[in-house]
PDB file of N, CA and C in Angstrom:
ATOM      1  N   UNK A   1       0.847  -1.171   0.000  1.00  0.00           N
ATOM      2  CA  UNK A   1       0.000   0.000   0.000  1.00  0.00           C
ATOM      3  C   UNK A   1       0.893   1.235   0.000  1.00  0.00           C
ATOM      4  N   UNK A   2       0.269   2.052  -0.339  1.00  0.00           N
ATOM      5  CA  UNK A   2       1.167   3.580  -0.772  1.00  0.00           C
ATOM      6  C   UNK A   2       0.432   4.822   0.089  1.00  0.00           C
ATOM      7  N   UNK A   3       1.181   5.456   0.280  1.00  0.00           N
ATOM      8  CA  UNK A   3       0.455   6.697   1.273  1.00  0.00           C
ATOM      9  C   UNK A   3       1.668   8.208   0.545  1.00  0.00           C
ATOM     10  N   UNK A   4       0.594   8.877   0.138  1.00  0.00           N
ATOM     11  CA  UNK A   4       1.027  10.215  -0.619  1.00  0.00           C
ATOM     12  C   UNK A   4       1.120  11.442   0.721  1.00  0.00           C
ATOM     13  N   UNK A   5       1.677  11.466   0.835  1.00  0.00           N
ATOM     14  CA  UNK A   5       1.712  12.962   1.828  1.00  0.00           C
ATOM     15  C   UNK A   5       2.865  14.332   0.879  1.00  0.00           C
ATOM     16  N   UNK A   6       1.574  15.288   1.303  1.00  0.00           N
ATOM     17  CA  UNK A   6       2.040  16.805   0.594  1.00  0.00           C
ATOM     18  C   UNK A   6       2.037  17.750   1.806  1.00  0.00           C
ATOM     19  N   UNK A   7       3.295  17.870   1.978  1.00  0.00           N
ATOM     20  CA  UNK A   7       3.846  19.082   3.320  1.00  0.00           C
ATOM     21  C   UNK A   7       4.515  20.288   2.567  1.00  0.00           C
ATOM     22  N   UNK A   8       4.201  21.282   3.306  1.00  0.00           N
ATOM     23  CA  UNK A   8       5.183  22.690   3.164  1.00  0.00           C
ATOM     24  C   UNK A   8       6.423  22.350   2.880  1.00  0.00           C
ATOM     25  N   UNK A   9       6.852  21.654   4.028  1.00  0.00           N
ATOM     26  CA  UNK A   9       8.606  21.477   3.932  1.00  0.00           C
ATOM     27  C   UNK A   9       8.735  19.761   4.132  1.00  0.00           C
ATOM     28  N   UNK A  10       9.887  19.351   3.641  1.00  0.00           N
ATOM     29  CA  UNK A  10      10.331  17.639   3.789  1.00  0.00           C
ATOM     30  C   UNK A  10      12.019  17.786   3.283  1.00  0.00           C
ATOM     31  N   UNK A  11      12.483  16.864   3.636  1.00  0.00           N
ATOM     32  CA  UNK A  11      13.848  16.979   3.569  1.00  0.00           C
ATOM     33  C   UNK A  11      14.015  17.203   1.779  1.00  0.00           C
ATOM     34  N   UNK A  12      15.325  18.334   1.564  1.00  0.00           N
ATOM     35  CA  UNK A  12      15.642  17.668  -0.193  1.00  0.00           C
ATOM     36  C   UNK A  12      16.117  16.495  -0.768  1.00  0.00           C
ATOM     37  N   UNK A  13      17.290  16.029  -0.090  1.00  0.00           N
ATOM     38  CA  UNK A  13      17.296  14.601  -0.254  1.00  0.00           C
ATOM     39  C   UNK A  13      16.782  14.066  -0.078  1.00  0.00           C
ATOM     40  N   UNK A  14      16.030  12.686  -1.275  1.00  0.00           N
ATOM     41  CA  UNK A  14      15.530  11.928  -1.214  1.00  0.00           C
ATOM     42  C   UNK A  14      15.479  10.454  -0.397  1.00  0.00           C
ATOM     43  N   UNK A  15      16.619   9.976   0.359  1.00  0.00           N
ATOM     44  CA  UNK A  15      17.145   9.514   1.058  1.00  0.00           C
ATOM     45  C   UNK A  15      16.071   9.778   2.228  1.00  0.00           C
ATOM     46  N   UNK A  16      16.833  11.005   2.423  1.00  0.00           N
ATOM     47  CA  UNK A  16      16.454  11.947   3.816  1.00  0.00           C
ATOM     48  C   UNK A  16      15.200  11.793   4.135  1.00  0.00           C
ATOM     49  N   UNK A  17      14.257  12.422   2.986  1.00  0.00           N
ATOM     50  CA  UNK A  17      13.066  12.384   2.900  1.00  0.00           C
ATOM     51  C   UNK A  17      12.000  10.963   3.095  1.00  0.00           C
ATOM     52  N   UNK A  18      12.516   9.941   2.386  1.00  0.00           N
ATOM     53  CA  UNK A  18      11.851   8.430   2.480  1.00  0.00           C
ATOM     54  C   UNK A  18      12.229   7.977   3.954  1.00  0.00           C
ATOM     55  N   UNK A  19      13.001   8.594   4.636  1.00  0.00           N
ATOM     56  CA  UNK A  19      13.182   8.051   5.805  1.00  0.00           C
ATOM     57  C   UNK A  19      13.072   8.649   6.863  1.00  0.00           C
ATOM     58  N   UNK A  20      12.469   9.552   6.600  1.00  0.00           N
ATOM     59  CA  UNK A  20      11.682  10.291   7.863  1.00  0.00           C
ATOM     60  C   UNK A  20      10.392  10.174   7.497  1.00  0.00           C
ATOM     61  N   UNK A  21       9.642   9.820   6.487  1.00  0.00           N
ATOM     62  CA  UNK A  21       8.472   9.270   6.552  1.00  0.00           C
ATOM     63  C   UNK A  21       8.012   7.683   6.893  1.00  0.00           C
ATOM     64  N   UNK A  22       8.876   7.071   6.241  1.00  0.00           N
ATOM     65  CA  UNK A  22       9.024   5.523   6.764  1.00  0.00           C
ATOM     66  C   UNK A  22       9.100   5.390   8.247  1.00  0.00           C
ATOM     67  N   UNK A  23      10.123   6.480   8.892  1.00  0.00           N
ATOM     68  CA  UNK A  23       9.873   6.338  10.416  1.00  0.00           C
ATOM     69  C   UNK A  23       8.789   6.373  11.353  1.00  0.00           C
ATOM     70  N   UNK A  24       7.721   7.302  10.113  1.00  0.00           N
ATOM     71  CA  UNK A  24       6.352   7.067  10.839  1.00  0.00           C
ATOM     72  C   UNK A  24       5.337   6.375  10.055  1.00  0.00           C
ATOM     73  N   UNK A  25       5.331   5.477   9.423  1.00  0.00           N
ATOM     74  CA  UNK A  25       4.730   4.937   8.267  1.00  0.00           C
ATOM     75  C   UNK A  25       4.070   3.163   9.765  1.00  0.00           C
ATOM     76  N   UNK A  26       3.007   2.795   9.206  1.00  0.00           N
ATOM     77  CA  UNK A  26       2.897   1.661   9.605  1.00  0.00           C
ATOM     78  C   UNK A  26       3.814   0.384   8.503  1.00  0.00           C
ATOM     79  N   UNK A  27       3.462  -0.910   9.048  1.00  0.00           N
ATOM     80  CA  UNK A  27       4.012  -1.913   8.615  1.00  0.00           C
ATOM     81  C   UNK A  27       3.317  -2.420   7.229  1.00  0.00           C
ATOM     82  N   UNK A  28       4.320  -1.855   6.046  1.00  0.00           N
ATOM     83  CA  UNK A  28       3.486  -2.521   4.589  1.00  0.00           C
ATOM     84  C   UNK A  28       3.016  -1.680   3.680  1.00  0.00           C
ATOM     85  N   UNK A  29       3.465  -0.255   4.533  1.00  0.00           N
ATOM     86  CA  UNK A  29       3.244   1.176   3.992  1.00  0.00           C
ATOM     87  C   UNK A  29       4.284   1.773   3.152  1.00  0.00           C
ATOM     88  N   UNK A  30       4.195   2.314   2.145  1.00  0.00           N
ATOM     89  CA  UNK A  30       5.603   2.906   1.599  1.00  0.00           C
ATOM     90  C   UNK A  30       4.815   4.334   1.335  1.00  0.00           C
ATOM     91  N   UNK A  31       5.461   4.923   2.191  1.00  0.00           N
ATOM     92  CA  UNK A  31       5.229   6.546   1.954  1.00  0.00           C
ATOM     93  C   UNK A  31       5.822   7.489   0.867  1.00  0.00           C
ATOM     94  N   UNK A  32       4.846   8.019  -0.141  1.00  0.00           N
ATOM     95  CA  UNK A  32       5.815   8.859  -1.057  1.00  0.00           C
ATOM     96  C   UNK A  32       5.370  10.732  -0.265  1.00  0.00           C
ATOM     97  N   UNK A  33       6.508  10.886  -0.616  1.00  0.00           N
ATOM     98  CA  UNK A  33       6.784  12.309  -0.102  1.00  0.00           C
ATOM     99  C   UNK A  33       7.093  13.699  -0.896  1.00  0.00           C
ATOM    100  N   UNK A  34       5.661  14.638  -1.052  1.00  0.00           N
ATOM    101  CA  UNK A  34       6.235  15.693  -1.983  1.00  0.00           C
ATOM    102  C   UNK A  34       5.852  16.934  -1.192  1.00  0.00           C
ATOM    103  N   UNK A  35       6.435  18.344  -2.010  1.00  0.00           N
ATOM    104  CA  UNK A  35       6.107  19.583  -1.198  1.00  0.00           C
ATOM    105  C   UNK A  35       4.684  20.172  -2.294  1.00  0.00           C
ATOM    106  N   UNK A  36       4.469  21.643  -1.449  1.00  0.00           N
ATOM    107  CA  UNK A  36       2.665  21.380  -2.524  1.00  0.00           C
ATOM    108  C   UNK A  36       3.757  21.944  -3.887  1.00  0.00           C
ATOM    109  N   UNK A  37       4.667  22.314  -4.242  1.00  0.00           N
ATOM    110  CA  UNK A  37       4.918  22.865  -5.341  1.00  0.00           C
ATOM    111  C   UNK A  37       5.344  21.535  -6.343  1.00  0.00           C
ATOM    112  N   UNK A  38       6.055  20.383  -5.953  1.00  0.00           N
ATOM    113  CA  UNK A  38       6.417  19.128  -6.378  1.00  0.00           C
ATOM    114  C   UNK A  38       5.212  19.079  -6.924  1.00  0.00           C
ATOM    115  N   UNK A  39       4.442  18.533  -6.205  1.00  0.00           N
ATOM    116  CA  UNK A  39       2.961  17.912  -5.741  1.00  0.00           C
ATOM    117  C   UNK A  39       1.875  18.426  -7.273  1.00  0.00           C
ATOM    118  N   UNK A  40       2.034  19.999  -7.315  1.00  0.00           N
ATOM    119  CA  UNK A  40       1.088  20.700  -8.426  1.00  0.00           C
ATOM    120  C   UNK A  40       2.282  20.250  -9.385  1.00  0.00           C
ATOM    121  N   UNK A  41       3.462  20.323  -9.836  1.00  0.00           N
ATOM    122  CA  UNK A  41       3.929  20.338 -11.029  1.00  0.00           C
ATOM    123  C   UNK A  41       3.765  19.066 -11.535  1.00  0.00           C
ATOM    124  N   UNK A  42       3.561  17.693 -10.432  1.00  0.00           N
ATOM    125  CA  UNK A  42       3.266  16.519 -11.452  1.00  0.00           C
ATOM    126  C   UNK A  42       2.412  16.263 -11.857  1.00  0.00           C
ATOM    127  N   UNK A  43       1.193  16.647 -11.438  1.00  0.00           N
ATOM    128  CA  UNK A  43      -0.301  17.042 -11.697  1.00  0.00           C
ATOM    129  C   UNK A  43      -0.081  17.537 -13.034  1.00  0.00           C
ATOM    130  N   UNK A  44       0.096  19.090 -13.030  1.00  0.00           N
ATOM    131  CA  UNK A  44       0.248  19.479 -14.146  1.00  0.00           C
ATOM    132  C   UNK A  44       0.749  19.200 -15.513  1.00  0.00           C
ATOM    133  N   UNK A  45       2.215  18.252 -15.338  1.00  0.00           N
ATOM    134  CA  UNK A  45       2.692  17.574 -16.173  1.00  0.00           C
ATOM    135  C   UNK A  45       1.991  16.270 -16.055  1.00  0.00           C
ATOM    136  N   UNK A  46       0.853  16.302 -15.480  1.00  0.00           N
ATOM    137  CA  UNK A  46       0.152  14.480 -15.590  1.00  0.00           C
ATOM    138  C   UNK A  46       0.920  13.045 -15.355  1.00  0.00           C
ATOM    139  N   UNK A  47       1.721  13.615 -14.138  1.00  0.00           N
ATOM    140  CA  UNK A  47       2.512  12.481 -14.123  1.00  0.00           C
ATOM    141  C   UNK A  47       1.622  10.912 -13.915  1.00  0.00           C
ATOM    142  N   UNK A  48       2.028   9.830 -15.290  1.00  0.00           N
ATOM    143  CA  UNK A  48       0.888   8.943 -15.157  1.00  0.00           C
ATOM    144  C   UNK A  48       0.915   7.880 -13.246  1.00  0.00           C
ATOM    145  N   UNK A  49       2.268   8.308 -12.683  1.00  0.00           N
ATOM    146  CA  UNK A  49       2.589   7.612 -11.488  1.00  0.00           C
ATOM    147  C   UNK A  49       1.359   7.820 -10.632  1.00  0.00           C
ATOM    148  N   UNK A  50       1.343   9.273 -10.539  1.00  0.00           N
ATOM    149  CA  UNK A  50       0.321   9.740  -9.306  1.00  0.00           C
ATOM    150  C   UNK A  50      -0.767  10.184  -9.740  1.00  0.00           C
ATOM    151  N   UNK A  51      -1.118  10.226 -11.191  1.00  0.00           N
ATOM    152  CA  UNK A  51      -2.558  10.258 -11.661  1.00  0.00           C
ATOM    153  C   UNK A  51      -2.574   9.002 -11.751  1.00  0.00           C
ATOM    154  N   UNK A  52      -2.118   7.362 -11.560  1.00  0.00           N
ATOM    155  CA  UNK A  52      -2.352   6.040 -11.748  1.00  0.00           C
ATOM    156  C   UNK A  52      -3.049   6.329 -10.050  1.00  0.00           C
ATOM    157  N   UNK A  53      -2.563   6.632  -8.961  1.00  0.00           N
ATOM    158  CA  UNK A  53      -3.475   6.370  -7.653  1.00  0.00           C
ATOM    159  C   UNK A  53      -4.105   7.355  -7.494  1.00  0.00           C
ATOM    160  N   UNK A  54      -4.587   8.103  -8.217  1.00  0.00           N
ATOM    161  CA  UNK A  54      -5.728   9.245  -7.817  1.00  0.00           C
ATOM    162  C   UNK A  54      -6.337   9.051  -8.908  1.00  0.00           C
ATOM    163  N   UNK A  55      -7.937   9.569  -8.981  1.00  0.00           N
ATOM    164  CA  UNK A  55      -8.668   9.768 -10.004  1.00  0.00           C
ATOM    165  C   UNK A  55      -8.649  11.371  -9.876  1.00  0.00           C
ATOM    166  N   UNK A  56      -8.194  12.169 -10.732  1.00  0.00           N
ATOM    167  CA  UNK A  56      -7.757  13.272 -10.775  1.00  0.00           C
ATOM    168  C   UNK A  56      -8.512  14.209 -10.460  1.00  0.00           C
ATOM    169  N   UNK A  57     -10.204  14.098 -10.745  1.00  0.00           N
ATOM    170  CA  UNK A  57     -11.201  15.245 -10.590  1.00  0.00           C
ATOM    171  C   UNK A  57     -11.304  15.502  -8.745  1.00  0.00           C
ATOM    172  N   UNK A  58     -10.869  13.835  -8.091  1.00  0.00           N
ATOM    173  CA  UNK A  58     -11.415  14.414  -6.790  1.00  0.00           C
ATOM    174  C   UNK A  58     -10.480  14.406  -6.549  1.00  0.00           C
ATOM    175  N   UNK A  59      -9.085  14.239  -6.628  1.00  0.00           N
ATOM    176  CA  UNK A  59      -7.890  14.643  -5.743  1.00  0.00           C
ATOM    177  C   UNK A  59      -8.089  16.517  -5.784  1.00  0.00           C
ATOM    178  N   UNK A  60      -8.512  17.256  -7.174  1.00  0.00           N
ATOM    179  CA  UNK A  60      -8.557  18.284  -7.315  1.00  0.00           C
ATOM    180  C   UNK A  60      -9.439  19.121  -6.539  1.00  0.00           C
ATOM    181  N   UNK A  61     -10.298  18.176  -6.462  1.00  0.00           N
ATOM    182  CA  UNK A  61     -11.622  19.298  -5.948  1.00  0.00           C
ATOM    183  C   UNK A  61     -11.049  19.070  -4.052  1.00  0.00           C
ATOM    184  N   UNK A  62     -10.948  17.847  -3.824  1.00  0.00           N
ATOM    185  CA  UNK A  62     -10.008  17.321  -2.125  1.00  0.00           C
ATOM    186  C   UNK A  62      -9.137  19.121  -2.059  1.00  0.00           C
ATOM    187  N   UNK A  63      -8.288  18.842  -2.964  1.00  0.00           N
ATOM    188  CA  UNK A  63      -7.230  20.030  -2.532  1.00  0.00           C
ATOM    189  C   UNK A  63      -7.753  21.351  -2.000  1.00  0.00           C
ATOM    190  N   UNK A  64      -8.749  21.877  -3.015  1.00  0.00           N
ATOM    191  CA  UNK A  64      -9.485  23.111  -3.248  1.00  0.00           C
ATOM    192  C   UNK A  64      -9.658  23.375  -2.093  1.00  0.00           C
ATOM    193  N   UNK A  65     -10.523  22.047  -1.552  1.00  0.00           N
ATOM    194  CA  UNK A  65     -11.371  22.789  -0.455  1.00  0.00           C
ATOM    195  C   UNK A  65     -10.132  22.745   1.007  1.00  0.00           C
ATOM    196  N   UNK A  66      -9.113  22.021   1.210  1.00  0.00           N
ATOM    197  CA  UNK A  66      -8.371  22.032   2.417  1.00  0.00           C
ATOM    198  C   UNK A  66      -6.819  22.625   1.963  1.00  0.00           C
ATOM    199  N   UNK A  67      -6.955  23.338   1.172  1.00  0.00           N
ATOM    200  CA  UNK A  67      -5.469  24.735   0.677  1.00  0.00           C
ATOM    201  C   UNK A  67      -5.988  25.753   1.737  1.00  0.00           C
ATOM    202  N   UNK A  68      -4.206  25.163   2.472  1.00  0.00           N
ATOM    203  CA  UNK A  68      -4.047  26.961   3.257  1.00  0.00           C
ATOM    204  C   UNK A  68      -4.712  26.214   4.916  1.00  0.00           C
ATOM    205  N   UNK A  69      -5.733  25.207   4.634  1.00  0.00           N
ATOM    206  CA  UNK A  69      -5.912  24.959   6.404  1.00  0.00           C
ATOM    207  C   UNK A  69      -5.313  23.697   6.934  1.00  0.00           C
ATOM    208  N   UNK A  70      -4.068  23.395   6.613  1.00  0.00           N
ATOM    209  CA  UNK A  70      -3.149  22.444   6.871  1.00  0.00           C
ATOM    210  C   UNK A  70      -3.785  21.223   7.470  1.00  0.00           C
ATOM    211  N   UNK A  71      -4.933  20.907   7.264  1.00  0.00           N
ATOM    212  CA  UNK A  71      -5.464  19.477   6.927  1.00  0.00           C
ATOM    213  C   UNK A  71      -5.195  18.320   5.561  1.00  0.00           C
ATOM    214  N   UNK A  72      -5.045  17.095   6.472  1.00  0.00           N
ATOM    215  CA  UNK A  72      -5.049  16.461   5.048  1.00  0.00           C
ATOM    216  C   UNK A  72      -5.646  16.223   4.026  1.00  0.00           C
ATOM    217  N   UNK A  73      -5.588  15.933   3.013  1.00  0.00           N
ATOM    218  CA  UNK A  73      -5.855  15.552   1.535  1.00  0.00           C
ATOM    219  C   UNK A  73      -7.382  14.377   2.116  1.00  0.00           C
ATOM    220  N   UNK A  74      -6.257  13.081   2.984  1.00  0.00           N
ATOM    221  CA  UNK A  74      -6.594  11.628   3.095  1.00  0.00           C
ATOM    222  C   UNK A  74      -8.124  11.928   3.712  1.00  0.00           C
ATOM    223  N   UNK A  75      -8.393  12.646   4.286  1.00  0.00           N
ATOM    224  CA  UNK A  75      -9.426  12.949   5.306  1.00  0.00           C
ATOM    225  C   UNK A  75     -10.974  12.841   4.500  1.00  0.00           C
ATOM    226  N   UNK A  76     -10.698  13.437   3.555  1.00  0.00           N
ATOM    227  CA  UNK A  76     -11.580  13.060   2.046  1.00  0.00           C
ATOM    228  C   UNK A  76     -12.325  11.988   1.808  1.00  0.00           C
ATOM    229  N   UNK A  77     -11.312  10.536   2.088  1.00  0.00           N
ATOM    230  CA  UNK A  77     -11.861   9.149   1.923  1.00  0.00           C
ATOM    231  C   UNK A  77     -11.260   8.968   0.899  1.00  0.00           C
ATOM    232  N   UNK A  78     -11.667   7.420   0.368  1.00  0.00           N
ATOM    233  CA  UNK A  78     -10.906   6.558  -0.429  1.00  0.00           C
ATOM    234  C   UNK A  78     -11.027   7.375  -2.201  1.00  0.00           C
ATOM    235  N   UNK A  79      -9.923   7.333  -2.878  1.00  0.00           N
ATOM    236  CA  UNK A  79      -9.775   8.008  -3.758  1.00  0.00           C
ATOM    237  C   UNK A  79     -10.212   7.360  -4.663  1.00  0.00           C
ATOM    238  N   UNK A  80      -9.861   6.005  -5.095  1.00  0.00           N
ATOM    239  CA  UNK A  80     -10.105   5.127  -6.120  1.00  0.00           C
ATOM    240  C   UNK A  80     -11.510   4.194  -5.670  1.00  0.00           C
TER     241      UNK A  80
END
């Protein structure tokens, strides 16, 4: 299972980054880790990775409504 988290700040190294989320990840979880600017540019460029686990209309409309009140995305419910 995969868990997307979009923070302000996360380490730049990628290293760095997978392993400070893994540190809080449960067992079987692989956490991917972006900032919201990462986050909008693969969107934008349609990256097929993270438009393959989102259906794109509600990850979009998810965002809309919780930009700016540092709640999560996940809180939404199941995407697919």
């Amino acid at each position: 299972m995969d868990v997307i988290l979009v923070a302000r700040e996360l380490p730049r190294r990628p290293q760095d980054r997978f392993g400070v989320l893994l540190e809080f990840a449960p067992t079987k979880v692989e956490p991917q880790g972006y900032t919201v600017g990462e986050f909008r540019g693969l969107l934008a460029r349609g990256d097929p990775q993270l438009l393959g686990a989102f259906r794109r209309r509600e990850l979009l409309a998810a965002l809309s409504r919780r930009e700016g009140r540092g709640r999560p995305v996940a809180e939404e419910g199941p995407a697919g």
